[in-house]
C-alpha atoms as a PDB file:
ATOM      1  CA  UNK A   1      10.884   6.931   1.703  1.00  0.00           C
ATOM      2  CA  UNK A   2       9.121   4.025  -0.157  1.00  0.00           C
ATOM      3  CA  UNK A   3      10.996   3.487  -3.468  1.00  0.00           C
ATOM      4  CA  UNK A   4       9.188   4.884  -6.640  1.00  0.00           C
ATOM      5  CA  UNK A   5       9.120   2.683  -9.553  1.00  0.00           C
ATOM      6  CA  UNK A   6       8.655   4.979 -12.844  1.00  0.00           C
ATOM      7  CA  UNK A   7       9.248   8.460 -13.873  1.00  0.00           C
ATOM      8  CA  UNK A   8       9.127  10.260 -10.182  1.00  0.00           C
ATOM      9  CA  UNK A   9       6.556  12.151  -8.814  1.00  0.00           C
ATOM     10  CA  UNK A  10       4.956  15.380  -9.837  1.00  0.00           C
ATOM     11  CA  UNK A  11       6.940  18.575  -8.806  1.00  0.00           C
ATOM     12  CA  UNK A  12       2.982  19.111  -6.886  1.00  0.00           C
ATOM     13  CA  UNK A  13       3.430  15.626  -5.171  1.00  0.00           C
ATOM     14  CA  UNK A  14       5.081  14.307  -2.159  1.00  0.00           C
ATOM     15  CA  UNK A  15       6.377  11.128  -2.332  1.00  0.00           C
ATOM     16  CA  UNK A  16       4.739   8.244  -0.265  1.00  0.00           C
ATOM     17  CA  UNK A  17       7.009   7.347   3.431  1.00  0.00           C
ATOM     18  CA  UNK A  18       7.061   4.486   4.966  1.00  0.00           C
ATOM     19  CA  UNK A  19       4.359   5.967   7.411  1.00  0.00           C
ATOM     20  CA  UNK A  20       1.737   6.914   4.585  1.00  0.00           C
ATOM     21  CA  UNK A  21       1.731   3.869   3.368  1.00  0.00           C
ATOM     22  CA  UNK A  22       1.618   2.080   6.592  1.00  0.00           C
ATOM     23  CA  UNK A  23      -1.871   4.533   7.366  1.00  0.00           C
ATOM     24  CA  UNK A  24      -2.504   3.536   3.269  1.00  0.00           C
ATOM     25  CA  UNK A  25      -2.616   0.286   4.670  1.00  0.00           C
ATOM     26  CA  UNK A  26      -4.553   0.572   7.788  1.00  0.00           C
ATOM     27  CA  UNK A  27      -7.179   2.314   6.135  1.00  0.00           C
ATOM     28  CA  UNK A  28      -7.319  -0.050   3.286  1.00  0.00           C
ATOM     29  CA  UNK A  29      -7.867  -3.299   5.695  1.00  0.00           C
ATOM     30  CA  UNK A  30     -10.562  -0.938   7.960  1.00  0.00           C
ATOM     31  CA  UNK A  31     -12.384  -0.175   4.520  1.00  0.00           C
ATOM     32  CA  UNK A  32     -12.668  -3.425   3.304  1.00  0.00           C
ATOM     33  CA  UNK A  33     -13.000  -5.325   6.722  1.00  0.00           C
ATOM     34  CA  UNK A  34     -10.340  -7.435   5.936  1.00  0.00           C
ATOM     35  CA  UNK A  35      -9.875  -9.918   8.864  1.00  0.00           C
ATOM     36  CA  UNK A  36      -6.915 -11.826   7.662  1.00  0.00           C
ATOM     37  CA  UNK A  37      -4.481 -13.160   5.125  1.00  0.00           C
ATOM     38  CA  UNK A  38      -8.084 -14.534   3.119  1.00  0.00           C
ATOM     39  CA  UNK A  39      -8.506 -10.821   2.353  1.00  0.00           C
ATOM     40  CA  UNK A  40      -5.249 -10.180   1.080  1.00  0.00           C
ATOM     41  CA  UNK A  41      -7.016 -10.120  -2.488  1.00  0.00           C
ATOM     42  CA  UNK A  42      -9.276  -7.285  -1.405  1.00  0.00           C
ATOM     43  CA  UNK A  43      -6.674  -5.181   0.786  1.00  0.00           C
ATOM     44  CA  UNK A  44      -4.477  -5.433  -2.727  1.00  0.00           C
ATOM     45  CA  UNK A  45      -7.217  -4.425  -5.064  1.00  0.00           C
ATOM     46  CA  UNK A  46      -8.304  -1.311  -2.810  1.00  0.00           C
ATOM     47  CA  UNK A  47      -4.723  -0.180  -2.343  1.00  0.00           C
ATOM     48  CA  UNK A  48      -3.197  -0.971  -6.198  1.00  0.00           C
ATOM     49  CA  UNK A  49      -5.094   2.488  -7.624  1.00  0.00           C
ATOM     50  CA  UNK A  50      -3.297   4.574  -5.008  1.00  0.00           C
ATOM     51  CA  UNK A  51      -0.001   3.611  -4.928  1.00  0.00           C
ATOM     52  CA  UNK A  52       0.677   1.916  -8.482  1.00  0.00           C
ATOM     53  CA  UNK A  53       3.590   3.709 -10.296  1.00  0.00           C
ATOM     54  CA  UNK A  54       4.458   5.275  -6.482  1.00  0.00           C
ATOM     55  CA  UNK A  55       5.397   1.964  -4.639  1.00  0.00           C
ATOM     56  CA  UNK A  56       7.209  -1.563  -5.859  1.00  0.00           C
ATOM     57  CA  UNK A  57       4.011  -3.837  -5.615  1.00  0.00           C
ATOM     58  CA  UNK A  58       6.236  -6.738  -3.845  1.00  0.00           C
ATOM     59  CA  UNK A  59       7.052  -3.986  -1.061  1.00  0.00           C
ATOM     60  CA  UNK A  60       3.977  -3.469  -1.155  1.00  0.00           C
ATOM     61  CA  UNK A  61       2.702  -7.414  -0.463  1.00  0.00           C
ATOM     62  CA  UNK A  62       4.998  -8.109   2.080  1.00  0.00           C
ATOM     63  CA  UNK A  63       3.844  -4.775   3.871  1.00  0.00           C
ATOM     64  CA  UNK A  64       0.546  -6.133   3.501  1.00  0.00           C
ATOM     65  CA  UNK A  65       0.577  -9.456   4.493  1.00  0.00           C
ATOM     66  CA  UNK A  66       2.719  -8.311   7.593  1.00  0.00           C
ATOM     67  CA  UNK A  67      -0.271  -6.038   8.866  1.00  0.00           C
ATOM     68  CA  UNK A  68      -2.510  -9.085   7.870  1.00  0.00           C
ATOM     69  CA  UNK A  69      -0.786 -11.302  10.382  1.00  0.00           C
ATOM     70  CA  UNK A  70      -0.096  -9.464  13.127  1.00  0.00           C
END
């Protein structure tokens, strides 16, 4: 389960796994067309309104840039 940062979530909300926000991620880099690390800035930016407050944004990166490389 991906760590969240303040308060917890809603008794009507799951938390995020690791596997949501690996599809969060996937989705995010389809949607913006991202092609690599250059788009990081984008992928971010379409992701932050999802998971801010749900996921550490450093997790976050490093899940990014992983996805972005590979």
């Amino acid at each position: 389960m991906v760590g969240v940062v303040r308060g917890g979530a809603p008794d009507h909300a799951a938390a995020l796994t690791e596997d949501d926000l690996d599809a969060l991620i996937r989705m995010a880099i389809s949607s913006t067309d991202a092609q690599g690390m250059q788009d990081m800035g984008r992928v971010m930016n379409d992701l932050r309104p999802q998971v801010l407050g749900w996921v550490d944004m450093g997790h976050l990166s490093k899940k990014v840039r992983a996805a972005l490389s590979g």
